[in-house]
PDB file of N, CA and C in Angstrom:
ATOM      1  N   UNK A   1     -64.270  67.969  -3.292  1.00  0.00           N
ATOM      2  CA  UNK A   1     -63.360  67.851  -2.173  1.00  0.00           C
ATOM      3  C   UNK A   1     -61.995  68.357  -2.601  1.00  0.00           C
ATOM      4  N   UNK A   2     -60.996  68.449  -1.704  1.00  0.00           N
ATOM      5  CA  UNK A   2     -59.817  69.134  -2.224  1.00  0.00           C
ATOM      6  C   UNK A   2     -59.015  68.017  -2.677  1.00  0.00           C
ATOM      7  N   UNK A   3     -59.651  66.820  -2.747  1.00  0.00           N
ATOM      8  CA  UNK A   3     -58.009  66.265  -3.090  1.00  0.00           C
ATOM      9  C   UNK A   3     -59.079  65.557  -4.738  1.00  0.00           C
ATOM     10  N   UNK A   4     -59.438  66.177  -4.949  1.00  0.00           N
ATOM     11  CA  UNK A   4     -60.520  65.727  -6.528  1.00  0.00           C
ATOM     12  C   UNK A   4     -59.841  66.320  -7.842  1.00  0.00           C
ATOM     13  N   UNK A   5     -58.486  66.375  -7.885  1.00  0.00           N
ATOM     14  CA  UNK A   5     -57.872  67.053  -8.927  1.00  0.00           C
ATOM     15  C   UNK A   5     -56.861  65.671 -10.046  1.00  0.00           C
ATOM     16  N   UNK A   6     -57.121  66.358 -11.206  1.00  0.00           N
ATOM     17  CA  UNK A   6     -56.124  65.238 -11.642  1.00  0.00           C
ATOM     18  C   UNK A   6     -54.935  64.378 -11.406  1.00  0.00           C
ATOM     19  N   UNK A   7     -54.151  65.354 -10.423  1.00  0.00           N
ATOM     20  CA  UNK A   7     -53.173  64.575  -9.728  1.00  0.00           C
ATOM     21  C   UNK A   7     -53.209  63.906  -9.380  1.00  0.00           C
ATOM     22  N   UNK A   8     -54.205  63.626  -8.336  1.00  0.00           N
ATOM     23  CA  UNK A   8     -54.466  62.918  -6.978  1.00  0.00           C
ATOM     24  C   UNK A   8     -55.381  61.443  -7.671  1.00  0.00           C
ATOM     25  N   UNK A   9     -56.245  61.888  -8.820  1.00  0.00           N
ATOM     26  CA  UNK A   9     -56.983  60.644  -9.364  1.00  0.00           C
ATOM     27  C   UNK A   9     -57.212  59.768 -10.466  1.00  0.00           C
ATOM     28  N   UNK A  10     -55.662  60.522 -11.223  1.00  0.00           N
ATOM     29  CA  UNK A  10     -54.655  59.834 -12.563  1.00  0.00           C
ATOM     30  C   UNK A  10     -54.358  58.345 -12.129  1.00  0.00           C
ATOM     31  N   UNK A  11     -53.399  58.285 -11.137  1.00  0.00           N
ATOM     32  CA  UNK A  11     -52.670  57.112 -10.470  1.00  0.00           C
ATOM     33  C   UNK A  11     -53.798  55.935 -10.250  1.00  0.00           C
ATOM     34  N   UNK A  12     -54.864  56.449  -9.945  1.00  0.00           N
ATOM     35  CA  UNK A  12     -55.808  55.252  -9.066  1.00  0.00           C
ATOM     36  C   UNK A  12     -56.455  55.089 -10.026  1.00  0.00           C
ATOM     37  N   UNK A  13     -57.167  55.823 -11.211  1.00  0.00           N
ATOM     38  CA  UNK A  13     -57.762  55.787 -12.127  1.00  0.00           C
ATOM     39  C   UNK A  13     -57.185  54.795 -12.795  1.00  0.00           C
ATOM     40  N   UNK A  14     -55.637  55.318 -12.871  1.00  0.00           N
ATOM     41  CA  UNK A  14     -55.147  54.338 -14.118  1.00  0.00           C
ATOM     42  C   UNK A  14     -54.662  52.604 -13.725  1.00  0.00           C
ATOM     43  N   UNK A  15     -54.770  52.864 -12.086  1.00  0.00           N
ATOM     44  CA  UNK A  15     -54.432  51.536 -11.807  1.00  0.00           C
ATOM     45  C   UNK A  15     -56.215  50.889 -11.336  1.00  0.00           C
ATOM     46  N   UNK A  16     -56.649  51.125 -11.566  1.00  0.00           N
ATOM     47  CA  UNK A  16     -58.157  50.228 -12.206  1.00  0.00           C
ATOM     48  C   UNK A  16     -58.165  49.910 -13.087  1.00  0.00           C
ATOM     49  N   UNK A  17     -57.924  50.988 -14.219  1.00  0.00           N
ATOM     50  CA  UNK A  17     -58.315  50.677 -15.777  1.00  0.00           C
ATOM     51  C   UNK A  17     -57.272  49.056 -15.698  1.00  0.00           C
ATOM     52  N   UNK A  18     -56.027  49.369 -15.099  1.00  0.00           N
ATOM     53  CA  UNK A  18     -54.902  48.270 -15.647  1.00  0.00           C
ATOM     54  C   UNK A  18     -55.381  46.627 -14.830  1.00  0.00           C
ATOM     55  N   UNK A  19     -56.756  46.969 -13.886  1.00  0.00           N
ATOM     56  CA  UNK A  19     -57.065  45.956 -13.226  1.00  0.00           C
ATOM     57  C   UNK A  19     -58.138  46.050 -13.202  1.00  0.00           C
ATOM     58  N   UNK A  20     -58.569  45.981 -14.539  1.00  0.00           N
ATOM     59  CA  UNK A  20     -60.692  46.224 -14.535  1.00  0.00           C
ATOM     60  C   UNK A  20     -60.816  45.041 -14.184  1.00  0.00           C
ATOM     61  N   UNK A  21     -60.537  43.603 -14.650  1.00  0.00           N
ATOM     62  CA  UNK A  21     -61.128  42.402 -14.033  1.00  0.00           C
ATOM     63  C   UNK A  21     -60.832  42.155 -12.865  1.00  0.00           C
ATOM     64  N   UNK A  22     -60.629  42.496 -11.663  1.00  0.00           N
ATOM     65  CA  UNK A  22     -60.283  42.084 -10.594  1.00  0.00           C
ATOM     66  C   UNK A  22     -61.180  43.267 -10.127  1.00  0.00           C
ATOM     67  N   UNK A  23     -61.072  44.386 -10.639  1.00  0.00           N
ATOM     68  CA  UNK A  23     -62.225  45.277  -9.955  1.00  0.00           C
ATOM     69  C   UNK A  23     -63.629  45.368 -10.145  1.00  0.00           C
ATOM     70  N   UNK A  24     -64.141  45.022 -11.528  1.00  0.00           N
ATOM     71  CA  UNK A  24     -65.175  44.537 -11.309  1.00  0.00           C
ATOM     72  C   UNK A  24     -65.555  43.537 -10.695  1.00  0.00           C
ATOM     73  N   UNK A  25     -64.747  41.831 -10.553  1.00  0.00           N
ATOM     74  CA  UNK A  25     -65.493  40.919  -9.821  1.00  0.00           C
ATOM     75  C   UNK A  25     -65.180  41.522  -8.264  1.00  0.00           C
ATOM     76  N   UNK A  26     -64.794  42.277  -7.843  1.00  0.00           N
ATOM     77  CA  UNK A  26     -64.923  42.833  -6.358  1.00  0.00           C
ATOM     78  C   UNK A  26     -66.119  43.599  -6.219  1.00  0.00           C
ATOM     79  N   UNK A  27     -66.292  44.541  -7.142  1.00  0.00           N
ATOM     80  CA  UNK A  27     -68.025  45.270  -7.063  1.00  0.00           C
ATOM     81  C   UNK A  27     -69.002  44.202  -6.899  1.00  0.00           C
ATOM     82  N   UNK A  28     -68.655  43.294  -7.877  1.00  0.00           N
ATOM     83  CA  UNK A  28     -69.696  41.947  -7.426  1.00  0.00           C
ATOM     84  C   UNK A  28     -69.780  41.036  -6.526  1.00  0.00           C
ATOM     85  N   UNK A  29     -69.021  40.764  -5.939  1.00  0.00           N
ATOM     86  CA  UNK A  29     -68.140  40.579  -4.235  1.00  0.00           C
ATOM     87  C   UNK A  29     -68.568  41.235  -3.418  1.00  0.00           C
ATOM     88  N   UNK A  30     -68.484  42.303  -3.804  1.00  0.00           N
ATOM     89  CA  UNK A  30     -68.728  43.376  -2.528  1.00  0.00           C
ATOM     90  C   UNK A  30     -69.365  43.209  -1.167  1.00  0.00           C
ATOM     91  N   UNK A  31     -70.420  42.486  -1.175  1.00  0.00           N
ATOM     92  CA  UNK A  31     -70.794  41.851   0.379  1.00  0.00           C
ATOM     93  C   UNK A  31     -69.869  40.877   0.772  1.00  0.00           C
ATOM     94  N   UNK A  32     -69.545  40.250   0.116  1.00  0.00           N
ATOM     95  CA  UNK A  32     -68.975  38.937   0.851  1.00  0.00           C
ATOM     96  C   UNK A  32     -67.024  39.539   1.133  1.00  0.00           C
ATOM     97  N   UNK A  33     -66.954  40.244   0.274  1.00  0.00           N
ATOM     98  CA  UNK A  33     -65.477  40.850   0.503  1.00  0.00           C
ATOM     99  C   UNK A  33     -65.731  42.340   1.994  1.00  0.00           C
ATOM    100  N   UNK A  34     -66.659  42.168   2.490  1.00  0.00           N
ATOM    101  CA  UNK A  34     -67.137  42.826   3.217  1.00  0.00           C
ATOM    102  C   UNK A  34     -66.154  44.592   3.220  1.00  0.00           C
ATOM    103  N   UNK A  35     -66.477  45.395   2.151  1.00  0.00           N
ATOM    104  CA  UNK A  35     -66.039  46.810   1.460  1.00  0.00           C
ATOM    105  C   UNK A  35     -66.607  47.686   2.709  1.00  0.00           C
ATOM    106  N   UNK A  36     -67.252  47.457   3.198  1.00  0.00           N
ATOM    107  CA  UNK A  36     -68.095  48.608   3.825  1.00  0.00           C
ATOM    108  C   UNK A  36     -67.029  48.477   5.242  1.00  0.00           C
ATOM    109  N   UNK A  37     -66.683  47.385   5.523  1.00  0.00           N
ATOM    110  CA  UNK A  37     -65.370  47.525   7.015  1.00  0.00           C
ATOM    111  C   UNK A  37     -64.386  48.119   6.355  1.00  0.00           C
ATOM    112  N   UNK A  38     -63.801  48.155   5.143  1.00  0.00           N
ATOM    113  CA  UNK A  38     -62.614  49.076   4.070  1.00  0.00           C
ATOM    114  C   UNK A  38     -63.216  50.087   4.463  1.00  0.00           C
ATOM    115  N   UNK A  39     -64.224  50.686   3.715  1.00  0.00           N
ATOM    116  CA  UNK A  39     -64.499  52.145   3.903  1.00  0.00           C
ATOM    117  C   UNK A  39     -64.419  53.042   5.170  1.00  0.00           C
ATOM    118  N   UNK A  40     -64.916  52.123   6.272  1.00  0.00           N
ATOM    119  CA  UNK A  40     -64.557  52.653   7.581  1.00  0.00           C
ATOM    120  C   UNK A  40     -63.918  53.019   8.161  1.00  0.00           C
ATOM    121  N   UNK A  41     -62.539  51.800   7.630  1.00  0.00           N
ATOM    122  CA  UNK A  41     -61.385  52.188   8.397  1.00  0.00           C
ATOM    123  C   UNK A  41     -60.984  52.847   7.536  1.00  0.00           C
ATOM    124  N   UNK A  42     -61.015  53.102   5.894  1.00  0.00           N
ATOM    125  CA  UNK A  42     -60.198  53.967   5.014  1.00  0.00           C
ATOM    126  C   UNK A  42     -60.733  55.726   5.951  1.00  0.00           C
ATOM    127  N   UNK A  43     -62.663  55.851   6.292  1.00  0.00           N
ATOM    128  CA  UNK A  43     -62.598  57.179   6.718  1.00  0.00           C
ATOM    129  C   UNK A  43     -62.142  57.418   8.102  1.00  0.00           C
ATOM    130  N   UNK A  44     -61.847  56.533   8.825  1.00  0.00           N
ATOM    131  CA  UNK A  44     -61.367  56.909  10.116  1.00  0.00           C
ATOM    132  C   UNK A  44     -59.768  56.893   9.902  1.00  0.00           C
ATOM    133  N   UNK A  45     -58.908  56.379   9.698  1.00  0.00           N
ATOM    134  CA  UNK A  45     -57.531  56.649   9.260  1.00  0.00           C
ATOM    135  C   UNK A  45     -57.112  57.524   8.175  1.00  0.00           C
ATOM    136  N   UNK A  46     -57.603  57.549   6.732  1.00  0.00           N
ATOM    137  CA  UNK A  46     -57.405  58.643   5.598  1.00  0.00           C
ATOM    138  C   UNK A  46     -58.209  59.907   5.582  1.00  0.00           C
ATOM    139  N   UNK A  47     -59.071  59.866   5.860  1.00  0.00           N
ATOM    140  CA  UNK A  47     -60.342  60.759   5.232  1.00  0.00           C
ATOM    141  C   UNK A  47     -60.437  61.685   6.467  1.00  0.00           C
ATOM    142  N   UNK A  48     -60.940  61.264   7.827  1.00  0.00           N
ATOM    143  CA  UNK A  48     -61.188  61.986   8.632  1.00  0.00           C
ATOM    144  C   UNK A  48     -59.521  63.017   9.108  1.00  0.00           C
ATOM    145  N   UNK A  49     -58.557  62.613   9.385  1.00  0.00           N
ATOM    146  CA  UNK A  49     -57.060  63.944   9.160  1.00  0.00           C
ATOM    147  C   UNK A  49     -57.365  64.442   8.367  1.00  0.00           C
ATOM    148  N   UNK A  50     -58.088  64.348   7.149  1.00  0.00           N
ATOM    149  CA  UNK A  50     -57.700  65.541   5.905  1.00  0.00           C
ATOM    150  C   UNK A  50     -59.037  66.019   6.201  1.00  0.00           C
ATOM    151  N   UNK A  51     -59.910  66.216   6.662  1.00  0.00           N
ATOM    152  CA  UNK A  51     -61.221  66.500   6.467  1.00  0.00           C
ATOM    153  C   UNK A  51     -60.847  67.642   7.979  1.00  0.00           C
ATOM    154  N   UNK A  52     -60.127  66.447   8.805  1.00  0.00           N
ATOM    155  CA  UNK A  52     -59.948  67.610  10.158  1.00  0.00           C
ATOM    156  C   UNK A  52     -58.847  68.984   9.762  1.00  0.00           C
ATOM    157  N   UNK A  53     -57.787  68.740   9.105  1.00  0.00           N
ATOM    158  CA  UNK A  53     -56.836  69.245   8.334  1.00  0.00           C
ATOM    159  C   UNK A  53     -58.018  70.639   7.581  1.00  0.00           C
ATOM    160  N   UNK A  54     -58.580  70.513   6.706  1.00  0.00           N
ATOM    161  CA  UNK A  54     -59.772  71.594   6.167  1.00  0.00           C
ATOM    162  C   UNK A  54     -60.482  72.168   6.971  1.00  0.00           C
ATOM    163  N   UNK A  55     -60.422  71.296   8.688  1.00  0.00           N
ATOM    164  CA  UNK A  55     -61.624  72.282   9.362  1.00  0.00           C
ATOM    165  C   UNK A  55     -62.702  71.927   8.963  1.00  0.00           C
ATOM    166  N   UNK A  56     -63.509  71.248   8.231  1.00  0.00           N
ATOM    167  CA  UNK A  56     -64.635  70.537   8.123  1.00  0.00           C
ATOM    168  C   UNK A  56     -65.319  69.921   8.976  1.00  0.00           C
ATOM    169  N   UNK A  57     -66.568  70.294   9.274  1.00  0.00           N
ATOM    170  CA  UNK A  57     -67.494  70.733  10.679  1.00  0.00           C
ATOM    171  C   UNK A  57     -67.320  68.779  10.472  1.00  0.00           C
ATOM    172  N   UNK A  58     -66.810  68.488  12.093  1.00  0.00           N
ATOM    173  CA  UNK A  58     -67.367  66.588  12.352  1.00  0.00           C
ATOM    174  C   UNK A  58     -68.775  67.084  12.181  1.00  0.00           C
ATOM    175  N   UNK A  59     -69.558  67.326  12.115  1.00  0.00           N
ATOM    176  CA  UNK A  59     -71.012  66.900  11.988  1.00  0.00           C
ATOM    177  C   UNK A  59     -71.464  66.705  10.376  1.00  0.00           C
ATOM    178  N   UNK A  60     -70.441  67.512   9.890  1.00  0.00           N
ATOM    179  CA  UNK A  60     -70.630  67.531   8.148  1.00  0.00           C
ATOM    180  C   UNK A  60     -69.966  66.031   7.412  1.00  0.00           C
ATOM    181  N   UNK A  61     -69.109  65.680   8.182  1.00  0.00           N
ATOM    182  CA  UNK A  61     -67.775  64.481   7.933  1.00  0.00           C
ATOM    183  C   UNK A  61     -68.138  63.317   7.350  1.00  0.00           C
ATOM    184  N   UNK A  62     -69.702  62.554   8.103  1.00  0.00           N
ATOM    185  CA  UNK A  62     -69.868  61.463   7.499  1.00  0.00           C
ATOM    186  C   UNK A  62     -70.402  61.321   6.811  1.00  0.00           C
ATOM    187  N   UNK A  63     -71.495  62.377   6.408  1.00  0.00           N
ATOM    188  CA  UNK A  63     -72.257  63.250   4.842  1.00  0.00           C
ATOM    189  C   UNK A  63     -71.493  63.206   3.555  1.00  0.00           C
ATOM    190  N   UNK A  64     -70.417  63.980   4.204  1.00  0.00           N
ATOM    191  CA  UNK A  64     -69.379  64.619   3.371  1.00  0.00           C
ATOM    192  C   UNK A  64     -68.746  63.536   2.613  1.00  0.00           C
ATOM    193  N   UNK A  65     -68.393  62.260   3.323  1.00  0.00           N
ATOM    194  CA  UNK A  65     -67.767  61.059   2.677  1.00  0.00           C
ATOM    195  C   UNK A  65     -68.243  60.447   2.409  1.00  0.00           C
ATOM    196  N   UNK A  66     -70.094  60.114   2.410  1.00  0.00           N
ATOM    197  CA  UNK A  66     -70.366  59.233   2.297  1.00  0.00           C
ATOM    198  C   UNK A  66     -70.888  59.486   0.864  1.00  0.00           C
ATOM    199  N   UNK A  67     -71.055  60.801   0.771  1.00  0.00           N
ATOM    200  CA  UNK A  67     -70.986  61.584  -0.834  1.00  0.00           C
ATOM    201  C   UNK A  67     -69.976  61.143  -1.799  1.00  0.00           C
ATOM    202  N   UNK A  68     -68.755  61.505  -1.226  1.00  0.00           N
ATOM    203  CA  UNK A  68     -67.854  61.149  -2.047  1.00  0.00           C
ATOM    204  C   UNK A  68     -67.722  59.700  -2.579  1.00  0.00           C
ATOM    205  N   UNK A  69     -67.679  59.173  -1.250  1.00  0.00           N
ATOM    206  CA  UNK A  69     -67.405  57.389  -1.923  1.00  0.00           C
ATOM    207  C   UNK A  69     -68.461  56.758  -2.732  1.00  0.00           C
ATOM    208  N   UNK A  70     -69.889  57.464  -2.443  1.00  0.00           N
ATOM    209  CA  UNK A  70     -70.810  56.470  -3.633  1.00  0.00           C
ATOM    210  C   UNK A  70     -70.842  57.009  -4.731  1.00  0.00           C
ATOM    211  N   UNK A  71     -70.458  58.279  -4.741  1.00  0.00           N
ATOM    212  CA  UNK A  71     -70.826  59.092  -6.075  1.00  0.00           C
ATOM    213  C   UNK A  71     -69.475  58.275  -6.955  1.00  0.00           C
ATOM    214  N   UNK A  72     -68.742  58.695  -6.137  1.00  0.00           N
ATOM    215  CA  UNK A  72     -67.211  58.218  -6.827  1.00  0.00           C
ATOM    216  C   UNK A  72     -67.063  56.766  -7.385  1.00  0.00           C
ATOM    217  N   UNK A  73     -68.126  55.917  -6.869  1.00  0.00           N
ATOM    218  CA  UNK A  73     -68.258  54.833  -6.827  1.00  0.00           C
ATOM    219  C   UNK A  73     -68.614  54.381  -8.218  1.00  0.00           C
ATOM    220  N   UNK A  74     -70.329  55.037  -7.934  1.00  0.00           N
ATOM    221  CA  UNK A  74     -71.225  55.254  -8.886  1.00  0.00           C
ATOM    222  C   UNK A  74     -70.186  55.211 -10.416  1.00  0.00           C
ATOM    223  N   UNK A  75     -69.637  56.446 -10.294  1.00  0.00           N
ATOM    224  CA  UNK A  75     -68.577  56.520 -11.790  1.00  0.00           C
ATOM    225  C   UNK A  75     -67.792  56.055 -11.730  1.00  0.00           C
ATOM    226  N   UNK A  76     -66.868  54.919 -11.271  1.00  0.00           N
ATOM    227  CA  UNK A  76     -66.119  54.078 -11.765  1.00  0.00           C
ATOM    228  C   UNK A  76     -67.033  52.779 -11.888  1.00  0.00           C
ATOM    229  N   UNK A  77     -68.129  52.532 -11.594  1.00  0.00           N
ATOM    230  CA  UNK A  77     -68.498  51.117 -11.407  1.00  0.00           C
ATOM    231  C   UNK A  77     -69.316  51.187 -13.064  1.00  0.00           C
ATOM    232  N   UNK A  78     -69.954  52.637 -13.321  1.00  0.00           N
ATOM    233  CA  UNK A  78     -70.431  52.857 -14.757  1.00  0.00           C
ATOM    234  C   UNK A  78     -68.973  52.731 -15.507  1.00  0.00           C
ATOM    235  N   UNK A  79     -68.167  53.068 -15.077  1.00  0.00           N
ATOM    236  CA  UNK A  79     -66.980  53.456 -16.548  1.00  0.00           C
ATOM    237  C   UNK A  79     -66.189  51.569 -16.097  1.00  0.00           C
ATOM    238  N   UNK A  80     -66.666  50.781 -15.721  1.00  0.00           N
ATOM    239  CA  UNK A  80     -66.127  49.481 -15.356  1.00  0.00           C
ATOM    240  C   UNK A  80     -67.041  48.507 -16.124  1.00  0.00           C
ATOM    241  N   UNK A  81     -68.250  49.467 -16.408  1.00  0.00           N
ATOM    242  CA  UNK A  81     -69.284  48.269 -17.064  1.00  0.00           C
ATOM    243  C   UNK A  81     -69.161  48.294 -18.418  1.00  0.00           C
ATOM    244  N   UNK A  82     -68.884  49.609 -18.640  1.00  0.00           N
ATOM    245  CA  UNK A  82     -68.137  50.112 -20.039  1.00  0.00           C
ATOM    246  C   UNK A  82     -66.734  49.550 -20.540  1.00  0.00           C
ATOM    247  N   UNK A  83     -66.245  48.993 -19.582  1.00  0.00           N
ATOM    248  CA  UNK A  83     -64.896  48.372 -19.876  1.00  0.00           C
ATOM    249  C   UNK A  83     -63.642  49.267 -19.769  1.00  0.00           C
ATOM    250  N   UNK A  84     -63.932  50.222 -19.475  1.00  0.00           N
ATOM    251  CA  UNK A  84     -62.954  51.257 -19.064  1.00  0.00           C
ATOM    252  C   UNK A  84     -62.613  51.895 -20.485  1.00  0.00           C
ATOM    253  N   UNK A  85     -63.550  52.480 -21.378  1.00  0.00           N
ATOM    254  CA  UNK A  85     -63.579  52.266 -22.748  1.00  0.00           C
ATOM    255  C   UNK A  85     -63.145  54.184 -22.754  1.00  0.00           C
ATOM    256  N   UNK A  86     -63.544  54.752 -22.022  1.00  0.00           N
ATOM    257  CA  UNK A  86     -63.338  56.190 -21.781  1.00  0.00           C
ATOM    258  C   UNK A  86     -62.250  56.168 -21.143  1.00  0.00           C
ATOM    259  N   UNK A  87     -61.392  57.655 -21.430  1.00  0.00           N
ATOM    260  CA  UNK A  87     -59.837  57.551 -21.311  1.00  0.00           C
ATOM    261  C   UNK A  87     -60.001  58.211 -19.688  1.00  0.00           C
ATOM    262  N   UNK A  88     -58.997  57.875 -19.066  1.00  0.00           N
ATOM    263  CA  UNK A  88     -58.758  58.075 -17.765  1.00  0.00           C
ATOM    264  C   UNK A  88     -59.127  59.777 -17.361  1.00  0.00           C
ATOM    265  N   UNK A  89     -58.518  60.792 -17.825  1.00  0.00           N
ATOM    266  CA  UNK A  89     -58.861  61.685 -18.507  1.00  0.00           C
ATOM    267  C   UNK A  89     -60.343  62.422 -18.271  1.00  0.00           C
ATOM    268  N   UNK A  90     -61.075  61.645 -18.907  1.00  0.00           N
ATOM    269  CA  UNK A  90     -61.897  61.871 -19.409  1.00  0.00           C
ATOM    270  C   UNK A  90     -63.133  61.452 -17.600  1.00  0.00           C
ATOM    271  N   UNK A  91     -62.540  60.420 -17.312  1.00  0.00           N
ATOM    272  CA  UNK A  91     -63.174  60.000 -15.614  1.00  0.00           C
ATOM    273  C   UNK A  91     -63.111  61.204 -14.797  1.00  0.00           C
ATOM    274  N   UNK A  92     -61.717  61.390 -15.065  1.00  0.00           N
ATOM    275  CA  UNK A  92     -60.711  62.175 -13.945  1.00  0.00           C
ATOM    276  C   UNK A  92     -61.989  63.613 -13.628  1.00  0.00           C
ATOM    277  N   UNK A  93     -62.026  64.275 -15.021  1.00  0.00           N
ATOM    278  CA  UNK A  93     -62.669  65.427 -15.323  1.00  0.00           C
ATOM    279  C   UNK A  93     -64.112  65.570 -15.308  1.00  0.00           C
ATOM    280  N   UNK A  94     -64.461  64.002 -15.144  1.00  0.00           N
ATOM    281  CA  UNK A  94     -66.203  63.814 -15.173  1.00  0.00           C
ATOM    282  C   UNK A  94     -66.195  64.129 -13.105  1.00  0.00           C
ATOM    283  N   UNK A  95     -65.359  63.595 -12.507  1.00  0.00           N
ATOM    284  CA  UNK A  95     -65.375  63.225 -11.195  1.00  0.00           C
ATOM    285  C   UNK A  95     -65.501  64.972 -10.922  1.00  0.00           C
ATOM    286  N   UNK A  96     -64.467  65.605 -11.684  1.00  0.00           N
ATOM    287  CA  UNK A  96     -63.966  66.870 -11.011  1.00  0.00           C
ATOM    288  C   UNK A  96     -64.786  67.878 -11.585  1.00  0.00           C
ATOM    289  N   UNK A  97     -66.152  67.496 -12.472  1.00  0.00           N
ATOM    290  CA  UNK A  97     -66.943  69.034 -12.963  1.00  0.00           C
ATOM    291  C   UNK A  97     -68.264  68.597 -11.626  1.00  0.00           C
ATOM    292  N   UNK A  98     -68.727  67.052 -11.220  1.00  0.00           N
ATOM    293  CA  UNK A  98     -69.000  67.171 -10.353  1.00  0.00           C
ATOM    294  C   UNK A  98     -69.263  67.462  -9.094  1.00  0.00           C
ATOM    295  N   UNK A  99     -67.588  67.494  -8.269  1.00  0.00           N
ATOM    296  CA  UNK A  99     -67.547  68.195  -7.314  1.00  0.00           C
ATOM    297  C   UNK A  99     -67.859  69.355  -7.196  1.00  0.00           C
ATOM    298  N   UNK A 100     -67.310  70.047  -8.503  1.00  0.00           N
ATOM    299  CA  UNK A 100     -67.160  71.343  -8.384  1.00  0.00           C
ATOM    300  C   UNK A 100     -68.319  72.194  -8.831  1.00  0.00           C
ATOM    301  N   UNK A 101     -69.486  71.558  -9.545  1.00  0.00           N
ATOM    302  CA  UNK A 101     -70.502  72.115  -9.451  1.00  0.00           C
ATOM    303  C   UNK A 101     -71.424  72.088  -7.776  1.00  0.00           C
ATOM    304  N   UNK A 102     -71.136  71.406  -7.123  1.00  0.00           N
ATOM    305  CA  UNK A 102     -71.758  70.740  -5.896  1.00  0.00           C
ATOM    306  C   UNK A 102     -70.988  72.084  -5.220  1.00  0.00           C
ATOM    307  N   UNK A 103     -69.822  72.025  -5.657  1.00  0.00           N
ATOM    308  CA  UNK A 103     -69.141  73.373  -4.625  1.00  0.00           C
ATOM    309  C   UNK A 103     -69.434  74.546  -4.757  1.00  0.00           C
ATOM    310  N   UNK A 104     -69.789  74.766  -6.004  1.00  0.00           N
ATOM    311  CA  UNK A 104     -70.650  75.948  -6.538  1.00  0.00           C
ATOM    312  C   UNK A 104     -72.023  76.365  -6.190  1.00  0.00           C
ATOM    313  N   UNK A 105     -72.607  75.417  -6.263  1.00  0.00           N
ATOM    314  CA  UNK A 105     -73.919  75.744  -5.660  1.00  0.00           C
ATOM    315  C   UNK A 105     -73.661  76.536  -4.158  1.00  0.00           C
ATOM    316  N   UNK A 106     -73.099  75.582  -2.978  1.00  0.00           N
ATOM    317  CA  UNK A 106     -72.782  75.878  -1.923  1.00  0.00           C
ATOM    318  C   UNK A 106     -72.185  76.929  -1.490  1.00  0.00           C
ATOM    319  N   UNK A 107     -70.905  77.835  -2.472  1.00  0.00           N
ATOM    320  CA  UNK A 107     -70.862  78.895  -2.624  1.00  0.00           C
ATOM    321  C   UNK A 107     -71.743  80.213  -2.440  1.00  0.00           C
ATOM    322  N   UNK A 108     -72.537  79.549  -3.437  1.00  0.00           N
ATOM    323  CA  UNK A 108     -73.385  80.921  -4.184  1.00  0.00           C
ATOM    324  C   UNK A 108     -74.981  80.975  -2.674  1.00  0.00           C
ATOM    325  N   UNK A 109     -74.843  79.980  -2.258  1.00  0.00           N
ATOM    326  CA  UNK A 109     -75.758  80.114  -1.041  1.00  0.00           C
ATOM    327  C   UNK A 109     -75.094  80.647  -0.053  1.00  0.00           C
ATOM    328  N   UNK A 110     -74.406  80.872   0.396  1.00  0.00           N
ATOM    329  CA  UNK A 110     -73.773  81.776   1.577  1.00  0.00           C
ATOM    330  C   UNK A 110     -73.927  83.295   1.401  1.00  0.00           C
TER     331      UNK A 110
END
């Protein structure tokens, strides 16, 4: 996605690492802190302007995010079980060879 660059996922990265215990017992929460009404309103207020902003087909939109947030998920909830033992860095760039192979493929098919 376009906003998958170190800039954009230094700050949030590093303010997990500085609050791994409160973020892991929320992964474990997670139903009862009911995350999935967060996510909704995070893609209908954040996600969907920038997605409309790119021109990104609405039919592609809820695919498109629902990619992002579990994958994204996926690797912080592994680098949370780890203790945040890998340097921010090192997330940042795992998140961003992902996308960008995913974008690559998609490329090279057109």
């Amino acid at each position: 996605m376009y906003l998958v660059t170190p800039a954009y996922l230094t700050p949030y990265l590093e303010y997990i690492a500085q609050n791994k215990r409160l973020f892991r017992t929320a992964l474990k929460k997670a139903g009862s802190l009911e995350l999935d009404k967060t996510y909704s309103r995070m893609m209908r207020h954040v996600f969907v302007p920038i997605l409309e902003r790119f021109q990104v087909a609405e039919s592609d939109r809820n695919y498109m995010m629902a990619f992002y947030i579990h994958g994204f998920m996926a690797i912080i909830t592994e680098w949370l079980q780890n203790d945040c033992a890998d340097p921010v860095s090192h997330v940042s760039a795992m998140m961003e060879r992902c996308v960008m192979r995913g974008r690559g493929k998609q490329e090279e098919a057109k």
